[in-house]
Protein backbone atom coordinates (compact mmCIF):
# COMPACT_ATOMS: atom_id res chain seq x y z
CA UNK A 1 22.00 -19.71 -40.12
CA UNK A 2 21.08 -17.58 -36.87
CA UNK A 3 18.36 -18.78 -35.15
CA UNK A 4 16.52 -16.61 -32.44
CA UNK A 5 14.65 -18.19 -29.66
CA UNK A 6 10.81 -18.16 -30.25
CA UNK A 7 9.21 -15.95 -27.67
CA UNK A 8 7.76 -18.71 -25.67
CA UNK A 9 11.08 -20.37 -24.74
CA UNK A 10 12.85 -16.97 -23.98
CA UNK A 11 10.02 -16.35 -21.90
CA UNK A 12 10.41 -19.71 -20.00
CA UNK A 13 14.19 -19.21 -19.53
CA UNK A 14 15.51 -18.65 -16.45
CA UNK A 15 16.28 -14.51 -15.26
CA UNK A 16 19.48 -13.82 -14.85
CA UNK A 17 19.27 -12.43 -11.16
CA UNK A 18 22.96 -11.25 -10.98
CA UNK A 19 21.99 -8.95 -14.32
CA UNK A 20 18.23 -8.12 -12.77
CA UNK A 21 19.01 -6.60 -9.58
CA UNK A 22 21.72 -4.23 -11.61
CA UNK A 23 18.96 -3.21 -13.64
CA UNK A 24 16.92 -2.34 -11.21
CA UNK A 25 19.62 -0.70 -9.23
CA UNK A 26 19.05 1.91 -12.00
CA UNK A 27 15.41 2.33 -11.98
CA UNK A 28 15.64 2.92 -7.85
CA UNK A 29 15.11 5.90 -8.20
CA UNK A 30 11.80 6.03 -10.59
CA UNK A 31 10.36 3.45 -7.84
CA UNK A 32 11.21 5.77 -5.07
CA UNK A 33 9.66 8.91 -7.03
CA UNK A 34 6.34 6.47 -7.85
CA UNK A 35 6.26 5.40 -3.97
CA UNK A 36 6.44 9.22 -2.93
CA UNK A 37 3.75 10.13 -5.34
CA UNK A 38 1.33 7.80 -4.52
CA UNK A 39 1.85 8.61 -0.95
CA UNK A 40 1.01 12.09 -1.77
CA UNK A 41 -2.04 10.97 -3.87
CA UNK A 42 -3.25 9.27 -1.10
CA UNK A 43 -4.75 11.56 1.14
CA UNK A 44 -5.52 13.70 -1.25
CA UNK A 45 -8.46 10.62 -2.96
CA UNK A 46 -9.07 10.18 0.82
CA UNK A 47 -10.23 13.22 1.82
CA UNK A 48 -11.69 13.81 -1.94
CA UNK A 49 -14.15 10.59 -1.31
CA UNK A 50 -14.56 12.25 2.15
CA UNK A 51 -15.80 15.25 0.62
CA UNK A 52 -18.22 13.19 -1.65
CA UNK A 53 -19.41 10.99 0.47
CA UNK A 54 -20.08 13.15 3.32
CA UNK A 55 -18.38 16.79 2.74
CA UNK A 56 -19.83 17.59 6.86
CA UNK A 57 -17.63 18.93 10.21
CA UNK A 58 -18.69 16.18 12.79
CA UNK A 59 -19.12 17.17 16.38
CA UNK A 60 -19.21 15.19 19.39
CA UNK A 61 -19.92 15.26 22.92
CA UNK A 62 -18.86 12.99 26.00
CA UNK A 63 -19.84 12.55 29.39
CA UNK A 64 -18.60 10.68 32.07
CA UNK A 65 -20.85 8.76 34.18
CA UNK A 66 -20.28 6.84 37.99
CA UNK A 67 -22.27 4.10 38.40
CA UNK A 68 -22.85 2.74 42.40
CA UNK A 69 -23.58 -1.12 42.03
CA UNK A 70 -26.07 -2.59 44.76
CA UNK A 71 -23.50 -4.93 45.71
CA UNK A 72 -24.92 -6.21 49.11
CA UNK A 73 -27.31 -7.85 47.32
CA UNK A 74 -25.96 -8.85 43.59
CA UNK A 75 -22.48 -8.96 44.96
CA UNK A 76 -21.83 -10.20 40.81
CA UNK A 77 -23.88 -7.76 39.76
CA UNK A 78 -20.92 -5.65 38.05
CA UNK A 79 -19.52 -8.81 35.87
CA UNK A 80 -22.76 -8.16 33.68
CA UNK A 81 -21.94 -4.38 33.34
CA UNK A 82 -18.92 -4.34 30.99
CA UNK A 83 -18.07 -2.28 28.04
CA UNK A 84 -19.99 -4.78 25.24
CA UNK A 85 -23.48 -5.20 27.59
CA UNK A 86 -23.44 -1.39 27.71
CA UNK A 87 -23.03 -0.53 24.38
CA UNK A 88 -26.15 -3.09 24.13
CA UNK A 89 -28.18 -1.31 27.32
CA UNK A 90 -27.81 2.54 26.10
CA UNK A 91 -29.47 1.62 22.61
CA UNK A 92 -31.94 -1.15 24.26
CA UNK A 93 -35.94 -0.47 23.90
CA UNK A 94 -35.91 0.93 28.16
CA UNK A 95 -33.09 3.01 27.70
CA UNK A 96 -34.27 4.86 23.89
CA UNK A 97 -37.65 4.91 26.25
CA UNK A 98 -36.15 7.11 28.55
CA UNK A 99 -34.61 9.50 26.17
CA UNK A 100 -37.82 10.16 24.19
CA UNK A 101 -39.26 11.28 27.53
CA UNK A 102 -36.97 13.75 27.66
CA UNK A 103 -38.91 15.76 24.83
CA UNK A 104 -35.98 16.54 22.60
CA UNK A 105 -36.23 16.86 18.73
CA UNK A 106 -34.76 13.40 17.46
CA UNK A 107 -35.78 10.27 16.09
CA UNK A 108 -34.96 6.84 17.21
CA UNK A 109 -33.16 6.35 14.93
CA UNK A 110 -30.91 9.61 14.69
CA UNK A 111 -30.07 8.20 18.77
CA UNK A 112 -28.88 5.10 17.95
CA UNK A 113 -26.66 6.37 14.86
CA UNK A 114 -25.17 9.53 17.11
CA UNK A 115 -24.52 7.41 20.46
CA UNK A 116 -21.52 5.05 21.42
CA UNK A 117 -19.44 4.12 24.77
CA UNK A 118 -16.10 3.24 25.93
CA UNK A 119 -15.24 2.11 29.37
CA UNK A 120 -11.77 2.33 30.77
CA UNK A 121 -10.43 -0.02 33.35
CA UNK A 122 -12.52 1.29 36.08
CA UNK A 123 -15.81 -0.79 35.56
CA UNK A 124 -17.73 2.38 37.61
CA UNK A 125 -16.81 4.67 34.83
CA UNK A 126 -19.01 4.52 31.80
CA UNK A 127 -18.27 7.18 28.92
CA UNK A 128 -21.63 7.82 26.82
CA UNK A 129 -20.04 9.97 23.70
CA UNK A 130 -22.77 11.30 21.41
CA UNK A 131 -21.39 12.48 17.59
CA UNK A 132 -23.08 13.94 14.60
CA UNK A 133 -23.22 16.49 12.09
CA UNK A 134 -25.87 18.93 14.02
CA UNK A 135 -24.64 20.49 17.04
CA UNK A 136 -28.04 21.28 18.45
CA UNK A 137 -29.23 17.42 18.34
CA UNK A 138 -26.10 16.68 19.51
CA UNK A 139 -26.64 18.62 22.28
CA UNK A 140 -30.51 17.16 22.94
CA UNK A 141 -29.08 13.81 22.62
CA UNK A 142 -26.65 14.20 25.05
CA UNK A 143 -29.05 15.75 27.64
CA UNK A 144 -31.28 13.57 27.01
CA UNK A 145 -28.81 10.90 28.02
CA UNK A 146 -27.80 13.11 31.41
CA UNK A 147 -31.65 12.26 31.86
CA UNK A 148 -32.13 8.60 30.76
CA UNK A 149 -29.17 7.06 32.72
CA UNK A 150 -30.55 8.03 36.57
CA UNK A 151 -33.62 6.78 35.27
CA UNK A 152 -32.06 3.31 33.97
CA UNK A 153 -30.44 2.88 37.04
CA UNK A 154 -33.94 2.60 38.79
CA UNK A 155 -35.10 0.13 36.11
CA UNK A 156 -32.37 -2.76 37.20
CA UNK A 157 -31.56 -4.78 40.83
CA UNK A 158 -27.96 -4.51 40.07
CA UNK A 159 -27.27 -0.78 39.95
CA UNK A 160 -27.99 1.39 42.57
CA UNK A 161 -27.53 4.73 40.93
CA UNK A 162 -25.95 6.55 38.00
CA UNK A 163 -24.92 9.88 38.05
CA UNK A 164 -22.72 12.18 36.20
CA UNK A 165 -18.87 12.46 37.34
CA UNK A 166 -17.53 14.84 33.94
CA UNK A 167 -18.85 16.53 31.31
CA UNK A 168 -16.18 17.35 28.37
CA UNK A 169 -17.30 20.43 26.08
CA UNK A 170 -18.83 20.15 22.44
CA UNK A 171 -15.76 19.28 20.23
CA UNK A 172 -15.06 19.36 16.37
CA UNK A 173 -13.82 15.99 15.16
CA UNK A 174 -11.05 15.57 13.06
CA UNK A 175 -12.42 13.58 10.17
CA UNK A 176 -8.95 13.34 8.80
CA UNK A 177 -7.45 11.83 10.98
CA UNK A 178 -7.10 8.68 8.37
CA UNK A 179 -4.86 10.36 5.81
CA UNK A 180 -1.74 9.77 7.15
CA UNK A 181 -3.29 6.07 6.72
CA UNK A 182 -4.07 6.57 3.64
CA UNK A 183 -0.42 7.83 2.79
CA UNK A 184 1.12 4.93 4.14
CA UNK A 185 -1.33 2.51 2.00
CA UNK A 186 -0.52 5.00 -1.07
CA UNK A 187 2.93 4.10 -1.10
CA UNK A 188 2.85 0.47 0.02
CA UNK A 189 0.25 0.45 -3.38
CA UNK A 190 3.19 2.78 -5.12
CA UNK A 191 6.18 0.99 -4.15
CA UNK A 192 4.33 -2.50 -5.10
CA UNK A 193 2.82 -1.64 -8.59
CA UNK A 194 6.39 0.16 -9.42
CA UNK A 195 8.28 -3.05 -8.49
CA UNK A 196 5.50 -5.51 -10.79
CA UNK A 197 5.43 -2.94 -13.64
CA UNK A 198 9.36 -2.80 -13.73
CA UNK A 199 9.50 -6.71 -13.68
CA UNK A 200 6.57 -6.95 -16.49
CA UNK A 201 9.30 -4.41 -18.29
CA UNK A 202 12.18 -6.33 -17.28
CA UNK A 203 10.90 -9.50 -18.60
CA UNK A 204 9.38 -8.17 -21.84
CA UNK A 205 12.96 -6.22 -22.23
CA UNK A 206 15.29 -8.08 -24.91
CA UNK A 207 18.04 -5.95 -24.96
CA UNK A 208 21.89 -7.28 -25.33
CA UNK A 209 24.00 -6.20 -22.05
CA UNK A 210 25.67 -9.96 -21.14
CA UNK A 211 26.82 -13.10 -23.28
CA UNK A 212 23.83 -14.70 -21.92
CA UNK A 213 21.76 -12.74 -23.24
CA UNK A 214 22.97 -13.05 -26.57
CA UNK A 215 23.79 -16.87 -25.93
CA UNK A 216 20.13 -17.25 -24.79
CA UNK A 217 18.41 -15.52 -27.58
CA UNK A 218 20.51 -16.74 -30.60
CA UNK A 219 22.17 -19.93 -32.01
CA UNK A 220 24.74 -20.73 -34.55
CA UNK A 221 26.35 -16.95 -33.75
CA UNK A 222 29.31 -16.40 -30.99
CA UNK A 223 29.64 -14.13 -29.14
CA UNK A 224 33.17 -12.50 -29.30
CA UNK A 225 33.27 -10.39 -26.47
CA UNK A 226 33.08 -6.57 -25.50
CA UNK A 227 35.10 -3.79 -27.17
CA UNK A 228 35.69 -2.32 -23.76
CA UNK A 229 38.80 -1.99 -21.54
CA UNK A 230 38.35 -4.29 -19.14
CA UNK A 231 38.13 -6.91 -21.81
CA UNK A 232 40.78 -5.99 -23.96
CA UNK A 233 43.22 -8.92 -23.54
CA UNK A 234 39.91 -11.36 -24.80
CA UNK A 235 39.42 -8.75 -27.41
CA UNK A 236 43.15 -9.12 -28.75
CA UNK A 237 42.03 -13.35 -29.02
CA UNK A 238 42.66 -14.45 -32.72
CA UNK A 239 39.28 -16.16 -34.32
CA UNK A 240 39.51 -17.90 -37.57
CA UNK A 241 36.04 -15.80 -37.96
CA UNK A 242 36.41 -12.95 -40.65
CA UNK A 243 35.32 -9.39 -40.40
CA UNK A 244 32.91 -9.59 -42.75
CA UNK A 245 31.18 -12.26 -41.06
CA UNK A 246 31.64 -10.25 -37.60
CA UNK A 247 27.91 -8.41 -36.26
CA UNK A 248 29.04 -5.45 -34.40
CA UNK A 249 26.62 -4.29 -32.15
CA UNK A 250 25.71 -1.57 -29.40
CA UNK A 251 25.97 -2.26 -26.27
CA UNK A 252 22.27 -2.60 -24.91
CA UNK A 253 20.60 -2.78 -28.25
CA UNK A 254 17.66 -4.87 -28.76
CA UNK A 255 17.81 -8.42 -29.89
CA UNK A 256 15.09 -7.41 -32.71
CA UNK A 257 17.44 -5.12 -34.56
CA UNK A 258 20.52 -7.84 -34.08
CA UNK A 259 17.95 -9.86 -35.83
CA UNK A 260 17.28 -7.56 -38.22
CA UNK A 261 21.22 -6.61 -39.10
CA UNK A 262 21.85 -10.54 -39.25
CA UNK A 263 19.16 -11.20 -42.20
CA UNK A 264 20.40 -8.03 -44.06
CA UNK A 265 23.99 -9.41 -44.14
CA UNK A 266 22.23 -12.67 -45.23
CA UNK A 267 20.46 -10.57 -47.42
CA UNK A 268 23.72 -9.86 -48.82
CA UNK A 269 25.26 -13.66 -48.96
CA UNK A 270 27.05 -12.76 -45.67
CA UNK A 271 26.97 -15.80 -42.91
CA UNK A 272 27.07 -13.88 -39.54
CA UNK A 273 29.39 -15.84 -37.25
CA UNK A 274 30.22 -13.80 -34.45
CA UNK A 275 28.95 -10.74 -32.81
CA UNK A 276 30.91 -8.39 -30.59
CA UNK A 277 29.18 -5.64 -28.01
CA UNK A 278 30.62 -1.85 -28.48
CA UNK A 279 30.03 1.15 -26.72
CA UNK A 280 29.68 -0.91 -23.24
CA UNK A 281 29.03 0.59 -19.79
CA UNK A 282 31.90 -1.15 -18.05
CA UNK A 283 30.88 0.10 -14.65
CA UNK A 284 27.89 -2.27 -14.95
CA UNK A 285 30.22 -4.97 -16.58
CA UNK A 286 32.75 -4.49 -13.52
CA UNK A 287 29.64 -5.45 -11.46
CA UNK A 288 28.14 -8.10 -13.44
CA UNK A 289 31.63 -9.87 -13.77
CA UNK A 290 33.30 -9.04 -10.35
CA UNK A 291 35.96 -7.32 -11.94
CA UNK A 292 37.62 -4.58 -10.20
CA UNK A 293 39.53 -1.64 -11.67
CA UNK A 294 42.57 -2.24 -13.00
């Protein structure tokens, strides 16, 4: 009597890799479509949780600022003064002192939330950049901060003064500037969840393409080749097997409805012996068995 492979050692077998990759080879294309999609889809949730979460042009301002270090006297003075110490200094208590003197219409806290620095390689050069949603407190912050840093400089040994070198012009900032970002994550997400779901598929699949895939699901049944040309000499192989007790079955068809055919011939006090594929795709046989054409 047939016996098929309970689901638990089938799933346990090894995969054929060989019969994998040309499966896949014919699903590239549905992985490249899902990659390109979710690349698309991408941007499009970014900038729809942009819109939720903020939905607001941001502005921002910059100004350029040359600082003279007393160096006669703190000839180290300048080591202090870098890039992370004045990110610190601009939003200490002094420095937020300074720019509520000024007079302008903002809160502490709307200055330390709208103001950040970068400085370049020239440690004389600090960039104060001030960046919102409202243009006019924008604009009171960053006059403010015109204001502030002369008076900061007064408030320390090491500096001597601070003045302003450049002023850049009130920008809009391109809150997008993350999609393409976001496309690129979209289809590494894509291209990843397309490969897992088609080997989730690929290992629930039990369709018959190969011997060992018959071999491995079934016992007590040969298999007696393909009914295809590039198998014709096994084909023409005399069995003492007869016809009767041949299963012929479609190339690719599922190992539940060999099953199936197998207990209706028992059904019928026929002992299945042998099984034979029709209808094969020998261009994937060529490639599974190395065979070239004839």
């Amino acid at each position: 009597m047939a016996t098929r492979l309970n689901d638990e050692n089938y799933m346990n077998d090894t995969i054929d890799m060989r019969r994998f990759f040309l499966c896949l080879k014919t699903k590239i294309w549905m992985i490249v479509l899902c990659t390109f999609v979710c690349a698309l889809i991408g941007p499009v949730i970014y900038k729809a949780y942009y819109s939720i979460t903020d939905g607001q042009d941001r502005y921002q301002r910059s100004c350029d600022f040359y600082i003279t270090f007393n160096e006669a006297d703190h000839p180290n003075g300048m080591d202090y003064y870098n890039a992370y110490t004045w990110g610190q200094f601009l939003l200490d208590d002094k420095m937020i002192e300074h720019v509520m003197d000024f007079g302008g219409s903002y809160t502490e806290d709307e200055i330390k939330a709208s103001v950040t620095s970068r400085m370049m390689s020239d440690y004389r050069v600090l960039t104060v950049i001030v960046s919102g949603t409202d243009t006019r407190k924008i604009e009171a912050i960053y006059e403010a901060y015109k204001f502030a840093m002369p008076q900061f400089a007064g408030d320390v040994d090491e500096i001597t003064s601070i003045r302003v070198w450049s002023e850049d012009d009130l920008i809009k900032i391109n809150d997008h500037t993350h999609a393409f970002n976001a496309a690129i994550l979209g289809a590494i997400l894509g291209l990843f969840v397309s490969i897992v779901a088609w080997a989730l598929y690929y290992c629930m699949d039990d369709r018959i393409y190969t011997q060992s895939d018959w071999c491995r699901r079934f016992k007590n049944v040969a298999f007696l080749g393909y009914d295809c040309d590039i198998f014709e000499k096994e084909s023409k192989e005399e069995t003492d097997i007869n016809n009767d007790e041949i299963l012929v079955l479609k190339w690719g068809e599922h190992a539940t409805a060999a099953e199936y055919l197998i207990n209706e011939k028992k059904n019928s006090n026929i002992q299945v012996k042998g099984i034979k594929l029709v209808e094969c795709d020998e261009a994937f046989l060529r490639k599974y068995y190395g065979r070239s054409k004839s």
